[in-house]
C-alpha atoms as a PDB file:
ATOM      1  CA  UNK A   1       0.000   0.000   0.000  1.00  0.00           C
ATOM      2  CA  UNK A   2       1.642   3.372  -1.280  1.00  0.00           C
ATOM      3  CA  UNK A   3       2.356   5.988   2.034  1.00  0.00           C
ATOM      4  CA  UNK A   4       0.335   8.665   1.616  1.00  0.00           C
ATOM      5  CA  UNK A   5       1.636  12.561   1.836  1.00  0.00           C
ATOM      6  CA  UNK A   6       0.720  15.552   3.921  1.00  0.00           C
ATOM      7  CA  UNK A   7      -2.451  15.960   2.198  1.00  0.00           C
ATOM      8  CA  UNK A   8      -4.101  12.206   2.824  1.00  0.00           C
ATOM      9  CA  UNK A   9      -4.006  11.196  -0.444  1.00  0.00           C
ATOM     10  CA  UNK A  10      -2.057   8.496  -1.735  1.00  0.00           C
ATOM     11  CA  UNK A  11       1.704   9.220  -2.988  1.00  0.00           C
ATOM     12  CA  UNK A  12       2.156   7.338  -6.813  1.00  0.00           C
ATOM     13  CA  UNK A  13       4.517   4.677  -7.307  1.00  0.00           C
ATOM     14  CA  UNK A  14       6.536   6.688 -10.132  1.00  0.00           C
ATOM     15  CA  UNK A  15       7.599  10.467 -11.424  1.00  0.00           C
ATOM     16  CA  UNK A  16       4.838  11.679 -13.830  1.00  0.00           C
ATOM     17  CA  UNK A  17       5.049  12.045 -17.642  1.00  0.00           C
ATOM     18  CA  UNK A  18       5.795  16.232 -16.545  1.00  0.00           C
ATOM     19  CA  UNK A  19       8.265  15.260 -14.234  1.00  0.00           C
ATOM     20  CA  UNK A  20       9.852  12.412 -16.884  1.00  0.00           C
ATOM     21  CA  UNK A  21      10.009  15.247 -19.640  1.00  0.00           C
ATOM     22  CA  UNK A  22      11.516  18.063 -17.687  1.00  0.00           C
ATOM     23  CA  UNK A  23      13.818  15.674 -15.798  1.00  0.00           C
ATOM     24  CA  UNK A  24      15.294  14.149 -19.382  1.00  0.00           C
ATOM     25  CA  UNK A  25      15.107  18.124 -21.014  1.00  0.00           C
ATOM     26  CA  UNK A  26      17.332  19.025 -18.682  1.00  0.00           C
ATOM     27  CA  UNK A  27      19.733  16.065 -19.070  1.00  0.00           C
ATOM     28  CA  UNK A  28      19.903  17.022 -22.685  1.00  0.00           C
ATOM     29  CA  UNK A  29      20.523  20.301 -22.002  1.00  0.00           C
ATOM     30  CA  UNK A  30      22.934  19.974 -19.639  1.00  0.00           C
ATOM     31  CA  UNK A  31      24.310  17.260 -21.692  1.00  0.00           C
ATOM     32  CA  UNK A  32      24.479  19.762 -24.911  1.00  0.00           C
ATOM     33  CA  UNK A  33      25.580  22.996 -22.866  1.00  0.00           C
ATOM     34  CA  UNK A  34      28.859  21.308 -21.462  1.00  0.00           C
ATOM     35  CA  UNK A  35      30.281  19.833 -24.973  1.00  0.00           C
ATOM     36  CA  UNK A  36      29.598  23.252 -26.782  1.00  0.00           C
ATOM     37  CA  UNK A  37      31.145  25.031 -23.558  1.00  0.00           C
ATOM     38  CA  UNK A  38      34.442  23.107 -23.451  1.00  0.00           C
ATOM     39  CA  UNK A  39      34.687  23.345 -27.574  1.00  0.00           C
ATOM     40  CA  UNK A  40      33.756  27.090 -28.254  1.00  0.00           C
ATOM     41  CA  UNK A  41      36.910  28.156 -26.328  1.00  0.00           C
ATOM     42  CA  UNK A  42      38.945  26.482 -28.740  1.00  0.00           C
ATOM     43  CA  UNK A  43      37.398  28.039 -31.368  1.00  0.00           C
ATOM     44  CA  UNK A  44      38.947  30.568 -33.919  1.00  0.00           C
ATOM     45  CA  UNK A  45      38.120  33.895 -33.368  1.00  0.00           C
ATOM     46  CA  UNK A  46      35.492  33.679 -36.551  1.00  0.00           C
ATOM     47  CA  UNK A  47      31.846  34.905 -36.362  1.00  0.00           C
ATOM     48  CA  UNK A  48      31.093  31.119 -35.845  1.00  0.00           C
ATOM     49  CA  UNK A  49      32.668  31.822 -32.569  1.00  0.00           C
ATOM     50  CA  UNK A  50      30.244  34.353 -31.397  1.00  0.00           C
ATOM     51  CA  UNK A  51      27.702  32.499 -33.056  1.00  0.00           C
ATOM     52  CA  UNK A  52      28.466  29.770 -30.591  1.00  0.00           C
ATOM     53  CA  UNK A  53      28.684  31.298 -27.218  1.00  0.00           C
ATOM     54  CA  UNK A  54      25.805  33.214 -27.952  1.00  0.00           C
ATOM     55  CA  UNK A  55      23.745  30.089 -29.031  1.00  0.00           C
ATOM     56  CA  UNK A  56      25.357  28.448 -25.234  1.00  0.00           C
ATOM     57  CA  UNK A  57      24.271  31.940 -23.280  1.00  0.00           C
ATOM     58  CA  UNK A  58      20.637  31.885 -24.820  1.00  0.00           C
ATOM     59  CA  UNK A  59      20.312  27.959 -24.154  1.00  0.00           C
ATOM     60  CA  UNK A  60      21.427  28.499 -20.286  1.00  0.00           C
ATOM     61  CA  UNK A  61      19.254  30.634 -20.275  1.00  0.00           C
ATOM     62  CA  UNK A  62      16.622  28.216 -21.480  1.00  0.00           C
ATOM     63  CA  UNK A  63      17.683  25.766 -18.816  1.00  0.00           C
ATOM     64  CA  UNK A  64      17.507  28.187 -15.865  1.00  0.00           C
ATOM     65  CA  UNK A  65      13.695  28.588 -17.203  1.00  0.00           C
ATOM     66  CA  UNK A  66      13.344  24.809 -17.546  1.00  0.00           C
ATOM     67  CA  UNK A  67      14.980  24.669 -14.086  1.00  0.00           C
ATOM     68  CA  UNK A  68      12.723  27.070 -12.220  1.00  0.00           C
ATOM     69  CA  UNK A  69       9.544  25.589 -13.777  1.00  0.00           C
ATOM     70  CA  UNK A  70      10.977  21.957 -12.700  1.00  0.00           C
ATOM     71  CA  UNK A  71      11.169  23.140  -9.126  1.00  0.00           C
ATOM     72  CA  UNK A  72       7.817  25.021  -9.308  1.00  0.00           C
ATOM     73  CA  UNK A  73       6.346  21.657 -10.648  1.00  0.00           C
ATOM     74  CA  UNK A  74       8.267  19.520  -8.121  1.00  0.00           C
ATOM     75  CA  UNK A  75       6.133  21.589  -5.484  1.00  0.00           C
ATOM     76  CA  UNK A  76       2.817  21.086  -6.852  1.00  0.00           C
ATOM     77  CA  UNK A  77       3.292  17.372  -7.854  1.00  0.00           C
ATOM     78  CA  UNK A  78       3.286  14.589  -5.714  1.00  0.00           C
ATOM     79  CA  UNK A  79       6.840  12.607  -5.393  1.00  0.00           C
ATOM     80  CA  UNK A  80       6.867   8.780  -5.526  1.00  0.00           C
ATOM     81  CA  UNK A  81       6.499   6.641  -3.022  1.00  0.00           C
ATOM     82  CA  UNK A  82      10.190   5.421  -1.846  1.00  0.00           C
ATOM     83  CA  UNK A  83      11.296   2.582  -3.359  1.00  0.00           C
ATOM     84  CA  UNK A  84      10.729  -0.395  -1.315  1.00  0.00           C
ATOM     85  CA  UNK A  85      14.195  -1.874   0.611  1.00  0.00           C
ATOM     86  CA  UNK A  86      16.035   1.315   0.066  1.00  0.00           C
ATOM     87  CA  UNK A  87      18.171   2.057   3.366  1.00  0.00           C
ATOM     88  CA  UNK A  88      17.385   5.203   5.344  1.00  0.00           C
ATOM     89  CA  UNK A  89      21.545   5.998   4.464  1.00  0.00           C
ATOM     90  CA  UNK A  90      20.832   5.727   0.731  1.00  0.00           C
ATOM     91  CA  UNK A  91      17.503   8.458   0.799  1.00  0.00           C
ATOM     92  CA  UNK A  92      19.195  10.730   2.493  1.00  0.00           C
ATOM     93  CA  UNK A  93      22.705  10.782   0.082  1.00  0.00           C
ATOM     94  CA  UNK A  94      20.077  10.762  -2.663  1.00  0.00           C
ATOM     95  CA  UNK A  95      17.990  14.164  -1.100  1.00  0.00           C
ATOM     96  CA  UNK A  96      21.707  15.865  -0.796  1.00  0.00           C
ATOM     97  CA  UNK A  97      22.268  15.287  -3.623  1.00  0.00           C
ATOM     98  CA  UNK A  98      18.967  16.578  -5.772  1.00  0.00           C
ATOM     99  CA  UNK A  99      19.202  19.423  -3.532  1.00  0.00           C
ATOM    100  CA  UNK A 100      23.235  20.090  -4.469  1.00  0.00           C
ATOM    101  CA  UNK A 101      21.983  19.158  -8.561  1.00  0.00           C
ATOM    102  CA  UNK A 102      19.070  22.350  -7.966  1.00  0.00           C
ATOM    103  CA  UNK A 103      21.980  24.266  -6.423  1.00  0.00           C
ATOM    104  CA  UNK A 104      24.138  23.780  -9.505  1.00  0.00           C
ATOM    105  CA  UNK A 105      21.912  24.103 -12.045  1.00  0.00           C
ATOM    106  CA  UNK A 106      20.600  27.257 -10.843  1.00  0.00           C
ATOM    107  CA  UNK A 107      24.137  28.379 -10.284  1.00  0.00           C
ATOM    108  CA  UNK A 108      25.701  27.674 -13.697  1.00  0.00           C
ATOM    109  CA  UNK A 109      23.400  30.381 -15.926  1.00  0.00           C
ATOM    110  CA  UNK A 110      22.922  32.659 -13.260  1.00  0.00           C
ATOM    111  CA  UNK A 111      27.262  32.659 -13.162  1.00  0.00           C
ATOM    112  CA  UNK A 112      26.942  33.056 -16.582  1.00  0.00           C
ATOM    113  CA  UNK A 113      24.672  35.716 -16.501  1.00  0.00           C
ATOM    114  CA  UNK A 114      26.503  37.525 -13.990  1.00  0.00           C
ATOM    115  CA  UNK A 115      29.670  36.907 -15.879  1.00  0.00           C
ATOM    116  CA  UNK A 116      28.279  38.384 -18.858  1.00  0.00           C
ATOM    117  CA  UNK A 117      26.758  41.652 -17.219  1.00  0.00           C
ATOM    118  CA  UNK A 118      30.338  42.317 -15.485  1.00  0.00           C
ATOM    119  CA  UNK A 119      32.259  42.366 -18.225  1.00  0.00           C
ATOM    120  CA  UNK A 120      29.869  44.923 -20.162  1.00  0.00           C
ATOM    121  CA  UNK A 121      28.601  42.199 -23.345  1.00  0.00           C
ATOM    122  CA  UNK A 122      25.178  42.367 -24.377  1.00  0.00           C
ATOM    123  CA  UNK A 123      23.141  39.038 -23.481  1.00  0.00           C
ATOM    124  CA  UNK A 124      20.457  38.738 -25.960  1.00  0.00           C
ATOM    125  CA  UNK A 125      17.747  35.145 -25.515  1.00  0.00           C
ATOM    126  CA  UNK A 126      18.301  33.232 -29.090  1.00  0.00           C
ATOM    127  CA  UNK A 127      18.042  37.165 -30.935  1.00  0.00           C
ATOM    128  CA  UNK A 128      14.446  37.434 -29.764  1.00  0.00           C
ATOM    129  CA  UNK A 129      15.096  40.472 -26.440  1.00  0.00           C
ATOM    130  CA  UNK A 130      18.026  41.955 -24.610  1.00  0.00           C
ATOM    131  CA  UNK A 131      18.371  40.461 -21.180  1.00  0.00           C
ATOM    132  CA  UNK A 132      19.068  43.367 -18.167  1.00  0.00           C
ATOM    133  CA  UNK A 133      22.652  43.565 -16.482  1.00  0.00           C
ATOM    134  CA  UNK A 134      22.246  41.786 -13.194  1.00  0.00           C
ATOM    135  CA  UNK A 135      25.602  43.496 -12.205  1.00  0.00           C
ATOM    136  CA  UNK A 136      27.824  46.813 -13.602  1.00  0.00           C
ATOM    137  CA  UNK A 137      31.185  46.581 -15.126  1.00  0.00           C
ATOM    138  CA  UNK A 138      33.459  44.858 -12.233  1.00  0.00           C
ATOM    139  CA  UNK A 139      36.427  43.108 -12.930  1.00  0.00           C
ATOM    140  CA  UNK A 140      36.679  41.453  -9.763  1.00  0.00           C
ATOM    141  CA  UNK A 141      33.061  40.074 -10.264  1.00  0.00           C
ATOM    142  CA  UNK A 142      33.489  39.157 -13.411  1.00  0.00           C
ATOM    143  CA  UNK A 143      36.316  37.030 -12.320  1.00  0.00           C
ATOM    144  CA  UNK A 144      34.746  35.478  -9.708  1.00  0.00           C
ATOM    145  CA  UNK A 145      31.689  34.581 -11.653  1.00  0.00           C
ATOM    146  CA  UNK A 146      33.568  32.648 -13.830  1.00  0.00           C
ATOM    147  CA  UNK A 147      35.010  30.670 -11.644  1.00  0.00           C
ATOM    148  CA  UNK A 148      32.396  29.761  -9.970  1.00  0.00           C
ATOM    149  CA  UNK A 149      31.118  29.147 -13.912  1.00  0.00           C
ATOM    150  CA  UNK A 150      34.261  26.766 -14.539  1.00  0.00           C
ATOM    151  CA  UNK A 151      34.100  25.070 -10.951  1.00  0.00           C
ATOM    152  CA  UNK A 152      30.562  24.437 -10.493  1.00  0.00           C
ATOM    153  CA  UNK A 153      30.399  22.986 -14.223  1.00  0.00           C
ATOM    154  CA  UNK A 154      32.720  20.179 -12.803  1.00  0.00           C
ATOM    155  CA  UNK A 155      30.739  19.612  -9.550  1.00  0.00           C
ATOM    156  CA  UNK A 156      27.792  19.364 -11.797  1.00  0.00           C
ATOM    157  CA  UNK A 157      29.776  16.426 -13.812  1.00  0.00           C
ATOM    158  CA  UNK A 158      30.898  14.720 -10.843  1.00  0.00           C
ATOM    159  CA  UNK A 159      26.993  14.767  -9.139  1.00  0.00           C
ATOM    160  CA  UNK A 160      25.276  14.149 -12.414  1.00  0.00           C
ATOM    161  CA  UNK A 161      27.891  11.143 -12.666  1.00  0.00           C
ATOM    162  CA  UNK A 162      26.735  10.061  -8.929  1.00  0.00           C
ATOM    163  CA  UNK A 163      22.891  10.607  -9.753  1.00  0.00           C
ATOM    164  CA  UNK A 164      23.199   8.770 -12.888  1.00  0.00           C
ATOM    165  CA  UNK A 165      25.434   5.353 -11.124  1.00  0.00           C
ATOM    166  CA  UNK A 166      23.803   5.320  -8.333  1.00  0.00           C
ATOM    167  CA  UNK A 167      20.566   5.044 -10.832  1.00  0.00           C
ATOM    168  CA  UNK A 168      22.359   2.446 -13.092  1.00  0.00           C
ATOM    169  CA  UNK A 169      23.321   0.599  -9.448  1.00  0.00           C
ATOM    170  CA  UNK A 170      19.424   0.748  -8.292  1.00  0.00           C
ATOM    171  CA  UNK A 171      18.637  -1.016 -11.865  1.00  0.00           C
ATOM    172  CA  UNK A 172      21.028  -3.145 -12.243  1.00  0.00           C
ATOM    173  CA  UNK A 173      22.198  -4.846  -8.374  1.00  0.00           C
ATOM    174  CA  UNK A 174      19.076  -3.790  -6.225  1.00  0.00           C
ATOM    175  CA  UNK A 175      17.110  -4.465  -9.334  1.00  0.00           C
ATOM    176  CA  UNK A 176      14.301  -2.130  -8.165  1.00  0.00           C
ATOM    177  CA  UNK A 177      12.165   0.608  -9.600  1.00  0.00           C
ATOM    178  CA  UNK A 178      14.376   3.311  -9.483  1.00  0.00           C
ATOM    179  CA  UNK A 179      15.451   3.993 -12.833  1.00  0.00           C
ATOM    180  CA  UNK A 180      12.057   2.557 -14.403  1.00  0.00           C
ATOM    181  CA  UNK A 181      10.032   4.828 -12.615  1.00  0.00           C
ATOM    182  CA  UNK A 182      11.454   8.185 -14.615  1.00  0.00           C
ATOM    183  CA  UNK A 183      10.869   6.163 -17.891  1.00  0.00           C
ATOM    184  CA  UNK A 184       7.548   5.746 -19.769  1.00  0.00           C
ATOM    185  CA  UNK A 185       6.024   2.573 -18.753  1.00  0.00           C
ATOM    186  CA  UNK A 186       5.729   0.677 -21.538  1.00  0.00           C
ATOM    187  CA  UNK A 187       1.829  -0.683 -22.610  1.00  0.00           C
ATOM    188  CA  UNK A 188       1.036  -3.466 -20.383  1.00  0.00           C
ATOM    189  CA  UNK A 189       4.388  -2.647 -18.162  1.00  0.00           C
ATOM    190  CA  UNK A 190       4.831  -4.342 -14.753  1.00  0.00           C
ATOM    191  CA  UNK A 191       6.938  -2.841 -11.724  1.00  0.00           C
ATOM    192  CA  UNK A 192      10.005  -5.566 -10.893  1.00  0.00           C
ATOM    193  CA  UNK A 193       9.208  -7.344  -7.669  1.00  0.00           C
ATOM    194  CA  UNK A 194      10.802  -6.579  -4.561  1.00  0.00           C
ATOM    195  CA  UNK A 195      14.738  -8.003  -4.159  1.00  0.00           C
ATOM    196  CA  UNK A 196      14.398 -11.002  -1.957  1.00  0.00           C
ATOM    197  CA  UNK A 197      16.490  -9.910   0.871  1.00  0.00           C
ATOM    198  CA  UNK A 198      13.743  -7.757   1.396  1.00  0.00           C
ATOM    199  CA  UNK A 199      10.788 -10.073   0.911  1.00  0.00           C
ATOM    200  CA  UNK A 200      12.496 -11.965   3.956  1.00  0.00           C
ATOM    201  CA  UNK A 201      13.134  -9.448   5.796  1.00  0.00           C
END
């Protein structure tokens, strides 16, 4: 029988279709964001250059928007159930570390943003509007920014890395519902039964 939340009503068994889109839209942004990051610095200084960072500004700024509506979403929907047999240890490393993955992918554009406004450039969302300054000209800031731009990129690797093993760990040793339950269920799909160390326990 699922636990039910602070409302009474029952809690589902897995993340919604909404929660399974924005949760893979954001992989692939992420995903795209970092290889066009670490291969536009390389570039030539060519208008395909500045064709590129401005095409990686305008899409972080897309993911802070996918971002915020993922967390306003995350408040109105119901979470899962936990999965059944998951140690009390495990739940708690896992809420760290959704809460550090928010942190960070708030962070990253809103670096970038900051970045961008202290160092005077023009941020423009994919040639559409002008974006404010969130900051005047400042060196410093602009310094700072950035490396909290370059260093929270590869804390974002290493958690995404965590998120997705532990994941691929859940699937493939527990061999419970973790990973199934932020894919579609297929027609006629069945949830796997519960590992038999915990059937005896």
């Amino acid at each position: 029988m699922n636990p039910k939340d602070s409302t009474g009503k029952r809690r589902p068994d897995r993340w919604s279709p909404v929660s399974q889109l924005l949760h893979w839209a954001t992989l692939a942004l992420i995903v795209w964001l970092a290889w066009r990051g670490l291969t536009m610095v390389d570039m030539p200084n060519t208008p395909a250059k500045i064709n590129a960072y401005a095409l990686h500004k305008s899409l972080g700024l897309t993911l802070l928007a996918l971002v915020v509506v993922r967390l306003a979403w995350r408040l109105l929907a119901r979470a899962p159930r936990p999965v059944t047999g998951t140690p009390a240890w495990q739940e708690r490393i896992a809420s760290l570390t959704h809460v550090g993955l928010y942190v960070l992918l708030l962070a990253m554009p809103l670096s970038g943003w900051l970045f961008n406004s202290a160092s005077g450039y023009p941020l423009q969302w994919f040639k559409q509007f002008n974006l404010p300054a969130i900051a005047g000209r400042d060196t410093a800031l602009a310094e700072l920014a950035v490396n909290v731009h370059r260093w929270g990129f590869w804390l974002l690797v290493l958690l995404v890395a965590l998120h997705a093993g532990a994941a691929l760990y859940h699937h493939f040793v527990q061999r419970d519902d973790t990973l199934l339950r932020m894919l579609p269920r297929a027609p006629g799909g069945k949830q796997r039964p519960a590992p038999t160390s915990d059937l005896n326990n």
